[in-house]
C-alpha atoms as a PDB file:
ATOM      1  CA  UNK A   1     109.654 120.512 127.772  1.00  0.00           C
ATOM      2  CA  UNK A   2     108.597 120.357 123.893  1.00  0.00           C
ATOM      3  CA  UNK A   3     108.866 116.842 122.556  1.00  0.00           C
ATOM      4  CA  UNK A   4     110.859 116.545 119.073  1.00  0.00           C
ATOM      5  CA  UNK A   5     107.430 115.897 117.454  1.00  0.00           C
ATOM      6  CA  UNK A   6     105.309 119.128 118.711  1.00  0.00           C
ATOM      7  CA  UNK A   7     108.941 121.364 117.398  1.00  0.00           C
ATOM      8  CA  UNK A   8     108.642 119.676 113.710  1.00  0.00           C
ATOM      9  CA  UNK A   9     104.820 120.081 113.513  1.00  0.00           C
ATOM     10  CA  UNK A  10     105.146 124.066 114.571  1.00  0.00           C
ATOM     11  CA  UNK A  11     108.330 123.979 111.593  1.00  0.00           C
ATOM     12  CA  UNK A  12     106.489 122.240 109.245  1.00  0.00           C
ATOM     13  CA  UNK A  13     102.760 124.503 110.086  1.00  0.00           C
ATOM     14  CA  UNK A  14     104.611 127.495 109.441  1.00  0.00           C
ATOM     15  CA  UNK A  15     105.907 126.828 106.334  1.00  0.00           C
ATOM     16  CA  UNK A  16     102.865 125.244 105.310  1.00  0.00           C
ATOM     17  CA  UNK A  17     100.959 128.746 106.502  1.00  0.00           C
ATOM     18  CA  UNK A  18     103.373 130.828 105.087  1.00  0.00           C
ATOM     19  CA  UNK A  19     103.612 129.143 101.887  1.00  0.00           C
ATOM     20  CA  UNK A  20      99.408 129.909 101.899  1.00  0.00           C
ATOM     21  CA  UNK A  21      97.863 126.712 103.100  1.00  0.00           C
ATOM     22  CA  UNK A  22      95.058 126.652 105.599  1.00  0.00           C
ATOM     23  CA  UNK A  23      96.448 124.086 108.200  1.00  0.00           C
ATOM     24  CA  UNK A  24      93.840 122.356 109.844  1.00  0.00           C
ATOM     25  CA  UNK A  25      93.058 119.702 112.749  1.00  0.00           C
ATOM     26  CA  UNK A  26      91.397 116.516 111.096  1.00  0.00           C
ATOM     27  CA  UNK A  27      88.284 117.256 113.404  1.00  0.00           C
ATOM     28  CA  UNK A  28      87.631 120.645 112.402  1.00  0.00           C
ATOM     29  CA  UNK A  29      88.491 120.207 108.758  1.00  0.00           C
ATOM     30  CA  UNK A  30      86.946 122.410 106.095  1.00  0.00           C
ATOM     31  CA  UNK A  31      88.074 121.596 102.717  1.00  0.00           C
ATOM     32  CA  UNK A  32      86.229 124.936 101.324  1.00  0.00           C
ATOM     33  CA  UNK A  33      88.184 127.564 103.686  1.00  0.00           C
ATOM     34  CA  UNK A  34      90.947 127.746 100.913  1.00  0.00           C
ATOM     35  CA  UNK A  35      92.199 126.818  98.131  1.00  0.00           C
ATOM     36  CA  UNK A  36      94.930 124.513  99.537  1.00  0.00           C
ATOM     37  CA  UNK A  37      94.237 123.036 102.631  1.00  0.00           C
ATOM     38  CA  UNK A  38      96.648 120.891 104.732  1.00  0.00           C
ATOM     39  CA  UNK A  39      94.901 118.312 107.087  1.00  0.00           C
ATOM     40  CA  UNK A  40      97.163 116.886 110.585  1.00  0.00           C
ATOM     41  CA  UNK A  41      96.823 113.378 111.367  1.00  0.00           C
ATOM     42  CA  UNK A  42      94.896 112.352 108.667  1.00  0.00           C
ATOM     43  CA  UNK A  43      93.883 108.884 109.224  1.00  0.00           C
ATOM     44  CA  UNK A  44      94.259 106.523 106.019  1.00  0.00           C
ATOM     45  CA  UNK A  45      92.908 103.033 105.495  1.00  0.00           C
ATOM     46  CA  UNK A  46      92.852 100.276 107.899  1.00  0.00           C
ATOM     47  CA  UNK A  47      95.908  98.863 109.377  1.00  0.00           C
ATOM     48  CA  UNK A  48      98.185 102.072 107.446  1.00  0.00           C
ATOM     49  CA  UNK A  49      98.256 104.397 110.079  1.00  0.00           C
ATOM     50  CA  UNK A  50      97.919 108.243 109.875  1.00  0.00           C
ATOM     51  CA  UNK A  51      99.704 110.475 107.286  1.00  0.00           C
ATOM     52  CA  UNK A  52     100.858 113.545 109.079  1.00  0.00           C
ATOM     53  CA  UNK A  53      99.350 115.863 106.692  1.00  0.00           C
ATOM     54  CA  UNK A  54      96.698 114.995 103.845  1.00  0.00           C
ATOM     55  CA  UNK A  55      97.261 117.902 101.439  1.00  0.00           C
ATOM     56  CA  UNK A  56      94.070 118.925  99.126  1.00  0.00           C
ATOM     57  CA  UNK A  57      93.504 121.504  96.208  1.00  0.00           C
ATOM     58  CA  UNK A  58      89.951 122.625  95.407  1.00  0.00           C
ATOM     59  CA  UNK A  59      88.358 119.363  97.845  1.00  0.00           C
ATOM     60  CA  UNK A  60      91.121 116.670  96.173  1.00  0.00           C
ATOM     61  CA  UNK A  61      93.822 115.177  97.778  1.00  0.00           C
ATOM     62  CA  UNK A  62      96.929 115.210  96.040  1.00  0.00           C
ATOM     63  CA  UNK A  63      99.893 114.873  98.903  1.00  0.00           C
ATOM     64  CA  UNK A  64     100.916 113.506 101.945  1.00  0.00           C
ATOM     65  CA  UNK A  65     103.432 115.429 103.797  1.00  0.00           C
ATOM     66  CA  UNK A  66     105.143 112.943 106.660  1.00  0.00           C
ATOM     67  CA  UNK A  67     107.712 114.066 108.551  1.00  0.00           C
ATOM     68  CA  UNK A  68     111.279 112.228 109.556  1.00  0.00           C
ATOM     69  CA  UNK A  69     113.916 112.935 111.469  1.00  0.00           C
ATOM     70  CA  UNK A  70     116.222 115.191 110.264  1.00  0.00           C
ATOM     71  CA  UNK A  71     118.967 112.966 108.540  1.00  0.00           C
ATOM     72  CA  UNK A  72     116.322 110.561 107.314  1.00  0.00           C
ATOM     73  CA  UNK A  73     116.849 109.028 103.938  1.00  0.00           C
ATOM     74  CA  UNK A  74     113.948 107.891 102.005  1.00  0.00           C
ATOM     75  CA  UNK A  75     115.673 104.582 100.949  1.00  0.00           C
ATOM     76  CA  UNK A  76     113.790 102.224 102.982  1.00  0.00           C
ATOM     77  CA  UNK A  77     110.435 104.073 103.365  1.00  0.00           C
ATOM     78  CA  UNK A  78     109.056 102.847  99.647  1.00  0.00           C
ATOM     79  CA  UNK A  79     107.007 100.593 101.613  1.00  0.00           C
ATOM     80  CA  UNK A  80     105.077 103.997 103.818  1.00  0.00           C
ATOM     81  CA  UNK A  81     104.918 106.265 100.224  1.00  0.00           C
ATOM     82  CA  UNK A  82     102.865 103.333  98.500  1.00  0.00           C
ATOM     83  CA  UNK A  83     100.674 102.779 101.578  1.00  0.00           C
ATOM     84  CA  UNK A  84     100.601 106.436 101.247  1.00  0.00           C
ATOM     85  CA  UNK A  85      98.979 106.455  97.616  1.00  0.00           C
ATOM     86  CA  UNK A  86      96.604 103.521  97.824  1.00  0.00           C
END
């Protein structure tokens, strides 16, 4: 049976893929194989967990992609998008 999470990551790498990222594992990340490259399960600093994807252009990062369930409002996840930019 497919768990809720392994259906949104398969939604959310084909969109990424289609919309011309290279989606990548964290462990087998290459920052040069394209322009945009979306990273899974990128960890982040100490004690803020893991962004579900670290998005880079040309080697910088400049997004975080983290998926919610669907019906999810972002009042009340301030707190994770801050953590999120540090």
């Amino acid at each position: 049976m497919t768990r809720p999470e392994d259906a949104a990551r398969k939604t959310i790498d084909d969109a990424l893929t289609t919309a011309g990222w290279a989606v990548q594992d964290r462990r087998a990340m290459n920052l040069d194989a394209a322009r945009g490259v979306a990273v899974r399960e990128f960890p982040l600093k100490r004690g803020h967990g893991f962004a579900d994807y670290l998005l880079y252009v040309d080697g910088e990062a400049v997004g975080v992609i983290d998926a919610k369930e669907v019906g999810t409002t972002l009042t009340g996840v301030e707190g994770q998008t801050e953590k999120y930019s540090r």
